[in-house]
PDB file of N, CA and C in Angstrom:
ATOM      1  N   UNK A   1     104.572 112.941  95.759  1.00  0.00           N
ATOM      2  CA  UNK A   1     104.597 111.514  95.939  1.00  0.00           C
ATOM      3  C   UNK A   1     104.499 111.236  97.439  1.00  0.00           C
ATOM      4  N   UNK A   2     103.880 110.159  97.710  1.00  0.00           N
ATOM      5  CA  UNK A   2     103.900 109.698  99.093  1.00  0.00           C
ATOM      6  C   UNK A   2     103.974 108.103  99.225  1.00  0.00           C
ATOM      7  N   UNK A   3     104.282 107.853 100.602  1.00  0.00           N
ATOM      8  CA  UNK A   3     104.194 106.191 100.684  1.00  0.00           C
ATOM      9  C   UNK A   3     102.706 105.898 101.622  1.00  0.00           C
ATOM     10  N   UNK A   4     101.951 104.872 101.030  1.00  0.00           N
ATOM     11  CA  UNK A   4     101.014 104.767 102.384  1.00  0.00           C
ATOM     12  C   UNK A   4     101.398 103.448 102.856  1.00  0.00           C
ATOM     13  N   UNK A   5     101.110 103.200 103.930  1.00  0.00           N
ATOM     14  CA  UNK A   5     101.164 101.568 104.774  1.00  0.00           C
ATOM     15  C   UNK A   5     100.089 100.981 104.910  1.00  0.00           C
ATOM     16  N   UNK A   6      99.591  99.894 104.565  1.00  0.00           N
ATOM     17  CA  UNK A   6      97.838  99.010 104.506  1.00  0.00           C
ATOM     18  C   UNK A   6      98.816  97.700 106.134  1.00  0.00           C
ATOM     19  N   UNK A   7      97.817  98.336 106.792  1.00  0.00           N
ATOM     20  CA  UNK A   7      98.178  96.531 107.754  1.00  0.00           C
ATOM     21  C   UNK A   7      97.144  96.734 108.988  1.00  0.00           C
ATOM     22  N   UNK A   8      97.033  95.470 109.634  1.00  0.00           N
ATOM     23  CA  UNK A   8      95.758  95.701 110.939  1.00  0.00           C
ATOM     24  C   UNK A   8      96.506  96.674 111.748  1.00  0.00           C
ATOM     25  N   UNK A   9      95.230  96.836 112.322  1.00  0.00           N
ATOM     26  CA  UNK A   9      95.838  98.080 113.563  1.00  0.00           C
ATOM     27  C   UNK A   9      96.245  96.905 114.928  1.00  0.00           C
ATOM     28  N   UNK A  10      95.595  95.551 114.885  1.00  0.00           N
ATOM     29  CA  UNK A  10      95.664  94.301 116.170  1.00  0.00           C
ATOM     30  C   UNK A  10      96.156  92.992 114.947  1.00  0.00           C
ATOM     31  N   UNK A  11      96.449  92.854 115.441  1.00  0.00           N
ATOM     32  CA  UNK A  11      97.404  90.924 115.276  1.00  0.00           C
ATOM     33  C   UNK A  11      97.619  90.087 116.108  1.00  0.00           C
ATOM     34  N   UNK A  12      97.190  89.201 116.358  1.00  0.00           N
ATOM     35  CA  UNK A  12      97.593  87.765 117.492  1.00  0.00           C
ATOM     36  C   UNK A  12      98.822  87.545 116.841  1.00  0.00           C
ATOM     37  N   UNK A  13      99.393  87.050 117.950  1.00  0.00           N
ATOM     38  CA  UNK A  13     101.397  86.905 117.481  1.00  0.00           C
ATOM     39  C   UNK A  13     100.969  85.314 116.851  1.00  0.00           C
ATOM     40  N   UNK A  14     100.058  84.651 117.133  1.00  0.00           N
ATOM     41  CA  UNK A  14     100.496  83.482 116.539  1.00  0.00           C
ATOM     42  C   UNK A  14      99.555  83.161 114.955  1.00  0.00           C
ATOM     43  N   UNK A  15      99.402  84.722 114.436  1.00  0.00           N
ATOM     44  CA  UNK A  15      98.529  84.774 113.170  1.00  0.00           C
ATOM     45  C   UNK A  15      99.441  85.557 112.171  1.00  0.00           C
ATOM     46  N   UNK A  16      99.430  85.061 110.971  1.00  0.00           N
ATOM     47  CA  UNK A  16     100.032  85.648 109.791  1.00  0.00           C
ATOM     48  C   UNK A  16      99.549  87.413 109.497  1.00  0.00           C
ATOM     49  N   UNK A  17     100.370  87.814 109.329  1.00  0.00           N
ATOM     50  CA  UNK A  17      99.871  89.440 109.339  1.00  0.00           C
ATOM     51  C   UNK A  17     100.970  89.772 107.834  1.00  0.00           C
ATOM     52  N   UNK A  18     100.094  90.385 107.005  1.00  0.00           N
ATOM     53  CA  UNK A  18     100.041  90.751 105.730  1.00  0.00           C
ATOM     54  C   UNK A  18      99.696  92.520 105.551  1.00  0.00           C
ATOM     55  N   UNK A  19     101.141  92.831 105.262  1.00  0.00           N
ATOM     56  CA  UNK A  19     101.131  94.163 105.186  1.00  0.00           C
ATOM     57  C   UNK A  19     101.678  94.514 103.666  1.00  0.00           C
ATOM     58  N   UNK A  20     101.066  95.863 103.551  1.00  0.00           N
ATOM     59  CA  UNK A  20     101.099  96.033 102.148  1.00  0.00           C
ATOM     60  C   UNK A  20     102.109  97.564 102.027  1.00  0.00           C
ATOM     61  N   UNK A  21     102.868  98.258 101.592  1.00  0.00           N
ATOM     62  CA  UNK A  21     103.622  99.851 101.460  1.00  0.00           C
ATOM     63  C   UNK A  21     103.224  99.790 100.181  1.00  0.00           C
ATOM     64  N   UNK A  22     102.852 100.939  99.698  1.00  0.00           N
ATOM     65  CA  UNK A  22     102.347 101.563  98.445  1.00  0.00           C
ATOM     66  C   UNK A  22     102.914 102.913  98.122  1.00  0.00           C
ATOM     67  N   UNK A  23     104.331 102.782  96.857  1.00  0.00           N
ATOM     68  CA  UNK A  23     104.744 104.502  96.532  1.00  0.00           C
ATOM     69  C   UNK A  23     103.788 104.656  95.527  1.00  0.00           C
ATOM     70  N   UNK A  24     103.176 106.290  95.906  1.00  0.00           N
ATOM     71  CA  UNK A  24     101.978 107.020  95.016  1.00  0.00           C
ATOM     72  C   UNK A  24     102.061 108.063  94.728  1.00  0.00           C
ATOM     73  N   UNK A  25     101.894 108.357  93.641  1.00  0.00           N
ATOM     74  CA  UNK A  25     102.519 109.140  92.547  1.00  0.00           C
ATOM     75  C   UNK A  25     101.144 110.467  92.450  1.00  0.00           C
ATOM     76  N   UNK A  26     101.076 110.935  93.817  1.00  0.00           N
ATOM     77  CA  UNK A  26      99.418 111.523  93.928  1.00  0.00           C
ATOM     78  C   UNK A  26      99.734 113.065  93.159  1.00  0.00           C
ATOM     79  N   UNK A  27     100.528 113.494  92.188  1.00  0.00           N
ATOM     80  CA  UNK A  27     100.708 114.703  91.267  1.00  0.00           C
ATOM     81  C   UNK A  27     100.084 114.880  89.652  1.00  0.00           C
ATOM     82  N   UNK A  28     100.208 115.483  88.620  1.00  0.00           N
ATOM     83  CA  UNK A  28      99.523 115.263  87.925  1.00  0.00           C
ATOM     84  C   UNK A  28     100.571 115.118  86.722  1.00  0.00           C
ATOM     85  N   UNK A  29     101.624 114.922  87.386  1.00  0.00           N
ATOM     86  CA  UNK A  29     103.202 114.402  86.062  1.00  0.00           C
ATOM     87  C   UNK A  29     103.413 113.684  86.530  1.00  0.00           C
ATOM     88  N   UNK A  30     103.719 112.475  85.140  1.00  0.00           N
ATOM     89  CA  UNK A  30     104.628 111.296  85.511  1.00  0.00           C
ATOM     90  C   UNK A  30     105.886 111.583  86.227  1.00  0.00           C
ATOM     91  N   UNK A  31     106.246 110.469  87.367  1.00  0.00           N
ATOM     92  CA  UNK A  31     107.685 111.344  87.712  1.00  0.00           C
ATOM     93  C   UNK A  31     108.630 109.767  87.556  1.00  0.00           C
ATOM     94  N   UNK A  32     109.780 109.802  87.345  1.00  0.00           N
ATOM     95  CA  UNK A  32     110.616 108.620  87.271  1.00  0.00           C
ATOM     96  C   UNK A  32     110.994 108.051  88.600  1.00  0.00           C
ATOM     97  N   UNK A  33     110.814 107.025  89.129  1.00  0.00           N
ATOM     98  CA  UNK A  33     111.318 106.162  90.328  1.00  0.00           C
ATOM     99  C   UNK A  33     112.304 105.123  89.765  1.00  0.00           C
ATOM    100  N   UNK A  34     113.014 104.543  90.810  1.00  0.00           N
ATOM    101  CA  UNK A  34     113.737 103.327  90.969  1.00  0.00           C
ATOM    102  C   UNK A  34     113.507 102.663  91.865  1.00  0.00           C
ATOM    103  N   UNK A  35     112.900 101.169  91.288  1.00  0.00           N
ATOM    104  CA  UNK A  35     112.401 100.661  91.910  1.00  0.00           C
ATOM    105  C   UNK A  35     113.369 100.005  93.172  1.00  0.00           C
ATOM    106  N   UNK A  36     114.810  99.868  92.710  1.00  0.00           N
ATOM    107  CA  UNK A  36     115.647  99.345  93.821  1.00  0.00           C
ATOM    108  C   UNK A  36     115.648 100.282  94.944  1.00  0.00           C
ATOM    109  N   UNK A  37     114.928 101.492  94.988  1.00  0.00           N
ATOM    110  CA  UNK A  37     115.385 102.972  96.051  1.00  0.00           C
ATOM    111  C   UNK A  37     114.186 102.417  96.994  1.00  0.00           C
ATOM    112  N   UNK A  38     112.965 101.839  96.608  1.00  0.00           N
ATOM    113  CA  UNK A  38     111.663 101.460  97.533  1.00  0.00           C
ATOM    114  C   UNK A  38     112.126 100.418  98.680  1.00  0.00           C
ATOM    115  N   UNK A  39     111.719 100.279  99.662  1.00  0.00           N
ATOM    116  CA  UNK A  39     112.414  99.957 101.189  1.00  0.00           C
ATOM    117  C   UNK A  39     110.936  99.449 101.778  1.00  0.00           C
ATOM    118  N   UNK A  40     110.808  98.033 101.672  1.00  0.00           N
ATOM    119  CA  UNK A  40     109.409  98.188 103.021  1.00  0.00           C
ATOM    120  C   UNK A  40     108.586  97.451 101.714  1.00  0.00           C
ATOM    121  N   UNK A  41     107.697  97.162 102.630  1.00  0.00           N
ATOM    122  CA  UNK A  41     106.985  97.009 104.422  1.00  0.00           C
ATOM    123  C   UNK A  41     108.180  96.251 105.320  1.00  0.00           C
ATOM    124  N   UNK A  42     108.872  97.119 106.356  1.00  0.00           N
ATOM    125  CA  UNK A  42     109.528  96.067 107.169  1.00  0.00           C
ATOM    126  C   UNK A  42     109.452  96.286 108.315  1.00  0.00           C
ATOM    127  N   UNK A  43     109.183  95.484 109.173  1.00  0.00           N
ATOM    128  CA  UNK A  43     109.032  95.492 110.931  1.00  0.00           C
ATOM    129  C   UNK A  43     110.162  95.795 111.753  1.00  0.00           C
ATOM    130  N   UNK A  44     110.177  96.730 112.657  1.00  0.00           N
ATOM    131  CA  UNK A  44     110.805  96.644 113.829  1.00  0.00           C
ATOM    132  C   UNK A  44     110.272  95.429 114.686  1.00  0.00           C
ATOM    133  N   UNK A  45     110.885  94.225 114.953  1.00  0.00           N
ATOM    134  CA  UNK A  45     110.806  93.350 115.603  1.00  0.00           C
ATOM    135  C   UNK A  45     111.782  92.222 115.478  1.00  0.00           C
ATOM    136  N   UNK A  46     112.364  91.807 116.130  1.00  0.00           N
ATOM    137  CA  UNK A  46     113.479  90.663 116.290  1.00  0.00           C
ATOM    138  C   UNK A  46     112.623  89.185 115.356  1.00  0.00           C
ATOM    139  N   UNK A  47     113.439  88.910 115.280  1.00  0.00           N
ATOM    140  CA  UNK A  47     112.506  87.566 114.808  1.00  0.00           C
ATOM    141  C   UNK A  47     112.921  86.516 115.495  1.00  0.00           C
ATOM    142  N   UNK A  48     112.242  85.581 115.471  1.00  0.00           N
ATOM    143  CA  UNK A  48     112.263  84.351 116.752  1.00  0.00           C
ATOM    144  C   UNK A  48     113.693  83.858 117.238  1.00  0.00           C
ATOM    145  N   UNK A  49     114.648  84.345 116.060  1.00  0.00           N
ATOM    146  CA  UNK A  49     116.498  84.020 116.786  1.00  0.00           C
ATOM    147  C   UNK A  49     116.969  85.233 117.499  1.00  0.00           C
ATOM    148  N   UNK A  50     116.029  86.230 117.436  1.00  0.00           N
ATOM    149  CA  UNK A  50     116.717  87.640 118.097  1.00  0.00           C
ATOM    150  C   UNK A  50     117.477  88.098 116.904  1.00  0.00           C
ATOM    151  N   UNK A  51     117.306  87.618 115.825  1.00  0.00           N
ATOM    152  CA  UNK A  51     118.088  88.768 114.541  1.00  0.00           C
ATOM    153  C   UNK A  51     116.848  89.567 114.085  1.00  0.00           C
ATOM    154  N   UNK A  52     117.585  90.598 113.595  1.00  0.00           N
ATOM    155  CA  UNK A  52     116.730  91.550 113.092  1.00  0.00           C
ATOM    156  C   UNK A  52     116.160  91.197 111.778  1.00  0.00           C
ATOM    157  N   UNK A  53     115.308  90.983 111.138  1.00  0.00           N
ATOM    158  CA  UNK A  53     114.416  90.567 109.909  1.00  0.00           C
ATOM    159  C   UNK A  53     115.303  91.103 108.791  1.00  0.00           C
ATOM    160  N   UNK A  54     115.467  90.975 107.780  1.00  0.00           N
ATOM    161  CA  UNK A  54     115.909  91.315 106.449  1.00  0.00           C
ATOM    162  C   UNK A  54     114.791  92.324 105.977  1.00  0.00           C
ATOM    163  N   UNK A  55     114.869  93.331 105.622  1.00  0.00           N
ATOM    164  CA  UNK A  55     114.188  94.240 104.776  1.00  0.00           C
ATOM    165  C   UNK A  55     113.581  94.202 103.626  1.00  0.00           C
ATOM    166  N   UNK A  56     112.488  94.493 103.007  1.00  0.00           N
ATOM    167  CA  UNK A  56     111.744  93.762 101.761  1.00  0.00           C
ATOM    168  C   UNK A  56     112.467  94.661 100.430  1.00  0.00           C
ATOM    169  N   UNK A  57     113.167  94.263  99.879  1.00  0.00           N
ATOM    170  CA  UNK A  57     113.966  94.908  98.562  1.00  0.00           C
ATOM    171  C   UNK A  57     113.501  94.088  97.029  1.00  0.00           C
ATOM    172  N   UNK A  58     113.701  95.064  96.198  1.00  0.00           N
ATOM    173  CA  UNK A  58     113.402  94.138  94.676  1.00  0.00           C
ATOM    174  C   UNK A  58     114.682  93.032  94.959  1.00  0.00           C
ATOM    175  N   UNK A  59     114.634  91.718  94.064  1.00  0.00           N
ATOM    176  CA  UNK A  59     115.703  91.021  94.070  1.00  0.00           C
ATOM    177  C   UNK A  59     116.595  91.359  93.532  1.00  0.00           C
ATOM    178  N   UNK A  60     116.594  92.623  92.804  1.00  0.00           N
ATOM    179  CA  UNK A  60     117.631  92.925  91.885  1.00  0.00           C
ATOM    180  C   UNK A  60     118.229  94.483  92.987  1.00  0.00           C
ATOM    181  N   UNK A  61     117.682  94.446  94.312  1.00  0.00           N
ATOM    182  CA  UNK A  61     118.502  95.086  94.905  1.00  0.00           C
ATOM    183  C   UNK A  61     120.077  95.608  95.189  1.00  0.00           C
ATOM    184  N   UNK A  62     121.064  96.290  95.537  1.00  0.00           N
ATOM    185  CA  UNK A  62     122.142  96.502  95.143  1.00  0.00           C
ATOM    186  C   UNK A  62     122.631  96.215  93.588  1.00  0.00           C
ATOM    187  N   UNK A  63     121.516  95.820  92.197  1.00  0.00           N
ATOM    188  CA  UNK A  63     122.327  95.838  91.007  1.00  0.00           C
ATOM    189  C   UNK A  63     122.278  96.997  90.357  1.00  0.00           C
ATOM    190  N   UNK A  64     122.209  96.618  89.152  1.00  0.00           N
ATOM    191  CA  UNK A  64     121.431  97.706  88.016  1.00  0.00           C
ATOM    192  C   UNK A  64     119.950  98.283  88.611  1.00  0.00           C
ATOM    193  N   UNK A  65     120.125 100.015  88.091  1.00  0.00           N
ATOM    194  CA  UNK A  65     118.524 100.646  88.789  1.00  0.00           C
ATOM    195  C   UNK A  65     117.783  99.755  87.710  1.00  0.00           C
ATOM    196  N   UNK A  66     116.292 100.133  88.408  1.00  0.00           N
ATOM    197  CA  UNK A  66     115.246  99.294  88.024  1.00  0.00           C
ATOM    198  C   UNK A  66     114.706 100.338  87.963  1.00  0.00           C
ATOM    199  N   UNK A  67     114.599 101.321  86.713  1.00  0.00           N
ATOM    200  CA  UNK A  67     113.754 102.335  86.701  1.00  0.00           C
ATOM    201  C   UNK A  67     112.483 102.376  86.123  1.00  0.00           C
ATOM    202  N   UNK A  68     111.323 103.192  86.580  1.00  0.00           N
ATOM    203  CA  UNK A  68     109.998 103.014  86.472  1.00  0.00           C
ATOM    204  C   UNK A  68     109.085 104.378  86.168  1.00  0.00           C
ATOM    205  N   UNK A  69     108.162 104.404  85.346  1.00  0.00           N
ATOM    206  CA  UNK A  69     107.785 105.404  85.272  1.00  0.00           C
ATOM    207  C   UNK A  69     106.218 105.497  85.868  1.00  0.00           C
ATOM    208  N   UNK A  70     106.392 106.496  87.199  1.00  0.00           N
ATOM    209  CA  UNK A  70     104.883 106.668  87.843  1.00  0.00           C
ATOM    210  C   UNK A  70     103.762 107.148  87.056  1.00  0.00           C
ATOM    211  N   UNK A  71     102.886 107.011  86.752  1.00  0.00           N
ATOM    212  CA  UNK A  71     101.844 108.285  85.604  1.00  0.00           C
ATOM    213  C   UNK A  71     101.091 108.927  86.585  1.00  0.00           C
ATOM    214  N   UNK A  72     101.018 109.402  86.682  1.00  0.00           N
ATOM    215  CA  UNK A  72      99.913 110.456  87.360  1.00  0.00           C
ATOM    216  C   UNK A  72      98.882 109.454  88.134  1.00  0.00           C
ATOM    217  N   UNK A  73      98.489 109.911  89.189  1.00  0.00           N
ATOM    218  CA  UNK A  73      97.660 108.948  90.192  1.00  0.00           C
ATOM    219  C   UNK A  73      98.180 107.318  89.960  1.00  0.00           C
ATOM    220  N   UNK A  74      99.020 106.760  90.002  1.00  0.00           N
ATOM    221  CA  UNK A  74      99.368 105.503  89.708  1.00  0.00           C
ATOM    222  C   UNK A  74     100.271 105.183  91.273  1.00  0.00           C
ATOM    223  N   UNK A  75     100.625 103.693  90.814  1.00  0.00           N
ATOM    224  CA  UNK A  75     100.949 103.268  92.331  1.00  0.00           C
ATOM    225  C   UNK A  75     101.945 102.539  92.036  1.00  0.00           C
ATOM    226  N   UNK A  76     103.284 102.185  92.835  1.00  0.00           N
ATOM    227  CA  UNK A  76     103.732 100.861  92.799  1.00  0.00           C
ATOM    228  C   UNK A  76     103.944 100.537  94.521  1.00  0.00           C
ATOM    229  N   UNK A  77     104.235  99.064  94.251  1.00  0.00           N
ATOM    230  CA  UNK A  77     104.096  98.600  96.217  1.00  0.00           C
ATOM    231  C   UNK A  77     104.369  97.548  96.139  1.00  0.00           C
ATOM    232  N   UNK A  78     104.618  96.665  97.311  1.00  0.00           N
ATOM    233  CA  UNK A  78     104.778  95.269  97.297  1.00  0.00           C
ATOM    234  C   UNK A  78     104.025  94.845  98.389  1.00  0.00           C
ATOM    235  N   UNK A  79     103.843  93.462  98.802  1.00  0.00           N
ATOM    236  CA  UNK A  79     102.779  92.895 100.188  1.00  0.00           C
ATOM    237  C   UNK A  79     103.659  92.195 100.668  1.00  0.00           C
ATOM    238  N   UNK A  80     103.677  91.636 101.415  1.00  0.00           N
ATOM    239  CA  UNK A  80     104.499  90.795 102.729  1.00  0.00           C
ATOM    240  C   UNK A  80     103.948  90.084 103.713  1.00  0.00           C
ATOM    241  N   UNK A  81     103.995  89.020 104.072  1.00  0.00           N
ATOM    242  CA  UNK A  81     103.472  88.699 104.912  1.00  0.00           C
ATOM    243  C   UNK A  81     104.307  88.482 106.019  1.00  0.00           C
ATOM    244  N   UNK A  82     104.460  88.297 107.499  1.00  0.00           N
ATOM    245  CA  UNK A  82     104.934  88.208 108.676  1.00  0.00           C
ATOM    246  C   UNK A  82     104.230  87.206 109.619  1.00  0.00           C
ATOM    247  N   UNK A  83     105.204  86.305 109.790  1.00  0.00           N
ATOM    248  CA  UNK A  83     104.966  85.669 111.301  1.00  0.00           C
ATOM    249  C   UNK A  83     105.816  85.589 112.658  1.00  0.00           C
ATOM    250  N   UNK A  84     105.472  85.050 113.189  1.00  0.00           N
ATOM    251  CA  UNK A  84     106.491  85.185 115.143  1.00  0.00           C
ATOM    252  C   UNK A  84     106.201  86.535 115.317  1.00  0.00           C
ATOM    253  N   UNK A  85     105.362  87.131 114.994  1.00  0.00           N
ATOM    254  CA  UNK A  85     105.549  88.784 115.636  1.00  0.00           C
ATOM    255  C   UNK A  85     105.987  88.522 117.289  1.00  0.00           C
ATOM    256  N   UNK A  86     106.883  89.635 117.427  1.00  0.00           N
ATOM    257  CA  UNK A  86     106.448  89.310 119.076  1.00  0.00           C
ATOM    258  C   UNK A  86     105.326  90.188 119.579  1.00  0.00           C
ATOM    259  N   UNK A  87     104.595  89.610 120.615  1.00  0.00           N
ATOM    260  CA  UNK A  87     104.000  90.629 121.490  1.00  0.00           C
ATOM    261  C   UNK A  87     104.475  92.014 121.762  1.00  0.00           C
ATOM    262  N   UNK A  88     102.907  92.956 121.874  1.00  0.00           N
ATOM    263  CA  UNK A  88     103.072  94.137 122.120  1.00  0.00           C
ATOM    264  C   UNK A  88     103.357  95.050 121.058  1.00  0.00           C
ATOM    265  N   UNK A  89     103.803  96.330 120.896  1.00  0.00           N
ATOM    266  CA  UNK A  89     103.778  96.769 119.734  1.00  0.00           C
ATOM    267  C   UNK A  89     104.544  97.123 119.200  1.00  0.00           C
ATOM    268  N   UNK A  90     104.851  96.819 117.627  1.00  0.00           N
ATOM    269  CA  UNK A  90     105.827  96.837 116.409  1.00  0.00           C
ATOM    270  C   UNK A  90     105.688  98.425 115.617  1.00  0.00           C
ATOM    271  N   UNK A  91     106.178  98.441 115.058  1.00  0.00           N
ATOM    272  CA  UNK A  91     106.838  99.660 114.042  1.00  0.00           C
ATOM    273  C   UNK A  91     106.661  98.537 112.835  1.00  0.00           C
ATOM    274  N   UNK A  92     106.045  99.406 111.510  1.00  0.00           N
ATOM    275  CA  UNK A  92     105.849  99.440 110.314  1.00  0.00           C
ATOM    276  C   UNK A  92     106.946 100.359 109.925  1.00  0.00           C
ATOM    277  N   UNK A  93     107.624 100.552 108.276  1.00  0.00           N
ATOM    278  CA  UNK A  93     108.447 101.088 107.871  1.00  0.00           C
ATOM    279  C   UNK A  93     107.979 101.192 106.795  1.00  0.00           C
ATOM    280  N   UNK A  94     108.446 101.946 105.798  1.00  0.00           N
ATOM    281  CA  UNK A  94     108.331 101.892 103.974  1.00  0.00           C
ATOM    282  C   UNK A  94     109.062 103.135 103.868  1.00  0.00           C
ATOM    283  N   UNK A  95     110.260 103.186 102.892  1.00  0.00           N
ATOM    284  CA  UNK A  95     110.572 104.579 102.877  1.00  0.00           C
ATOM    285  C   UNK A  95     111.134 104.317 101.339  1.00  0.00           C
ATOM    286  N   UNK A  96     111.678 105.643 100.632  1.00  0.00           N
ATOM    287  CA  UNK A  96     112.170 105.713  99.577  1.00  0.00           C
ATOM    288  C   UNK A  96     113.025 106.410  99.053  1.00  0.00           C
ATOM    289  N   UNK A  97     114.338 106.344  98.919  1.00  0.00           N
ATOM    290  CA  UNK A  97     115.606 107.282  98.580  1.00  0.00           C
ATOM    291  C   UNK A  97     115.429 107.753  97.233  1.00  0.00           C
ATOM    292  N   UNK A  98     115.123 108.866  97.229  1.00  0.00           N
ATOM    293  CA  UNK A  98     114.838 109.640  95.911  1.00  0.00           C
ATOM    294  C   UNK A  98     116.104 109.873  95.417  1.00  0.00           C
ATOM    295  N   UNK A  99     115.967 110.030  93.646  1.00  0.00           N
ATOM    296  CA  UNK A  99     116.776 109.899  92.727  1.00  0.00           C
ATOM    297  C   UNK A  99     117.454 110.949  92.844  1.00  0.00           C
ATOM    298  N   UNK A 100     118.945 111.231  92.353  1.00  0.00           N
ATOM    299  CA  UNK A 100     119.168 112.578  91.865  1.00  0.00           C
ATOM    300  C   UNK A 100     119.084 113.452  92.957  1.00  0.00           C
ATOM    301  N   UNK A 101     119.425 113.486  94.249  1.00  0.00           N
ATOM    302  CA  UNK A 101     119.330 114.545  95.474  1.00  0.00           C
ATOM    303  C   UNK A 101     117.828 115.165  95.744  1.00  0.00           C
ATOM    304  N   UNK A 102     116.988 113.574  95.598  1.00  0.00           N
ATOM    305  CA  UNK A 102     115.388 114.540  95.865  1.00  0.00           C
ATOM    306  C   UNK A 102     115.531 113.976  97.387  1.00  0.00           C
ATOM    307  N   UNK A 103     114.525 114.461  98.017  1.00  0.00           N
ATOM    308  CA  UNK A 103     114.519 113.987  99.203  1.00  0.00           C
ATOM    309  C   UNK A 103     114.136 113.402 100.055  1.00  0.00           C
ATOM    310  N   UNK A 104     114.691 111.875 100.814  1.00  0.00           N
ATOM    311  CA  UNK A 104     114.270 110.348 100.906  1.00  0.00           C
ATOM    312  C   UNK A 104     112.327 110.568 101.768  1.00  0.00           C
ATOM    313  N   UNK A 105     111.312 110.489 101.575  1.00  0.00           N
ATOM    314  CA  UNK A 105     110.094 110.301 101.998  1.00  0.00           C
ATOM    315  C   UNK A 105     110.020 108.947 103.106  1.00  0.00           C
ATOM    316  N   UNK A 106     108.929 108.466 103.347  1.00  0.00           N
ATOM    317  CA  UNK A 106     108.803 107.685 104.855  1.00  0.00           C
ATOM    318  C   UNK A 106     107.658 107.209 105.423  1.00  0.00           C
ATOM    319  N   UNK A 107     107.260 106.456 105.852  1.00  0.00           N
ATOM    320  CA  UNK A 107     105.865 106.158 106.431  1.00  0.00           C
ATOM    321  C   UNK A 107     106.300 105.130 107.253  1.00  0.00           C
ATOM    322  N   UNK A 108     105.572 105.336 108.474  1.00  0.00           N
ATOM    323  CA  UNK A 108     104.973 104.225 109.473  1.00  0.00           C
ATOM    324  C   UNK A 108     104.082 104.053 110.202  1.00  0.00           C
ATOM    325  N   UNK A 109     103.792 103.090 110.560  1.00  0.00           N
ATOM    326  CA  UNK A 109     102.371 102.416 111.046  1.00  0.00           C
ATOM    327  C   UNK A 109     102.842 102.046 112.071  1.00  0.00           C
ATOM    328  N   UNK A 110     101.878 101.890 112.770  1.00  0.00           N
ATOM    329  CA  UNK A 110     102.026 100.587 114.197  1.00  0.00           C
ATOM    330  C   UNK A 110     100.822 100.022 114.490  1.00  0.00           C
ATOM    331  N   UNK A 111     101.497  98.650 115.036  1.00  0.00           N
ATOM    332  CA  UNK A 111     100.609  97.202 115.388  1.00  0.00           C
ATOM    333  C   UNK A 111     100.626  97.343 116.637  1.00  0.00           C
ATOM    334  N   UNK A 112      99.339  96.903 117.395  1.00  0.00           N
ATOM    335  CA  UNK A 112      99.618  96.121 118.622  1.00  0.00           C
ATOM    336  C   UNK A 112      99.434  94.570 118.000  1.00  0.00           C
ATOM    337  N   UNK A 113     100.286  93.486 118.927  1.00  0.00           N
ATOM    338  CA  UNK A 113     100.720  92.363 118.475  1.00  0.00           C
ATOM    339  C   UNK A 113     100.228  91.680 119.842  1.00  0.00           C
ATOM    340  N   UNK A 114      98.904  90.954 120.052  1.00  0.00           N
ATOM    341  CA  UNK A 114      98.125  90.382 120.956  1.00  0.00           C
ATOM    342  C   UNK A 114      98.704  89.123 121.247  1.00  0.00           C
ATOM    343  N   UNK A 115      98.998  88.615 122.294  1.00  0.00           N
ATOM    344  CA  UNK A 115      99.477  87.363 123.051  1.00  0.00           C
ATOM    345  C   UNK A 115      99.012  86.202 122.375  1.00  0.00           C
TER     346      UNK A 115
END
């Protein structure tokens, strides 16, 4: 399994930037996920109060697992969109705490974020 990250490689800070994390199931067995364990797309970047952004989680985050079954070459992911980037360049995130003592996977990207 792996995570990939979809987002521009350039962004003007004062343009909507739409990033996508995708967990992929690139083996040839279904394997079981939870969907509450998926983390991302989320930015390293302050947001316009200087707090740190909230992280993209199912809404049913911290409840009951949300378990899912990958099939072979199959995908799950979510999209996001972002504004106020600040200038200069950001960190992409997506990661995933595997079930049962497997072991948590990771991806990141980076933006430059144009004036």
């Amino acid at each position: 399994m792996r995570i990939e990250i979809h987002c521009p490689s350039t962004v003007r800070a004062s343009e909507e930037c739409l990033i996508r994390a995708v967990l992929f199931n690139d083996s040839y067995v279904p394997v079981d996920i939870s969907r509450n364990a998926f983390i991302g797309p989320d930015v390293e970047d302050p947001s316009a109060t200087g707090a740190p952004r909230p992280s993209s989680v199912e809404p049913t985050f911290g409840g009951p697992d949300q378990p899912l079954t990958l099939h072979p070459f199959s995908f799950y992911g979510r999209q996001r969109s972002f504004t106020g980037l600040s200038p200069g360049e950001i960190t992409v995130t997506a990661r995933y705490r595997g079930l049962q003592g497997e072991p948590e996977i990771s991806a990141t990207q980076r933006i430059h974020v144009q004036p």
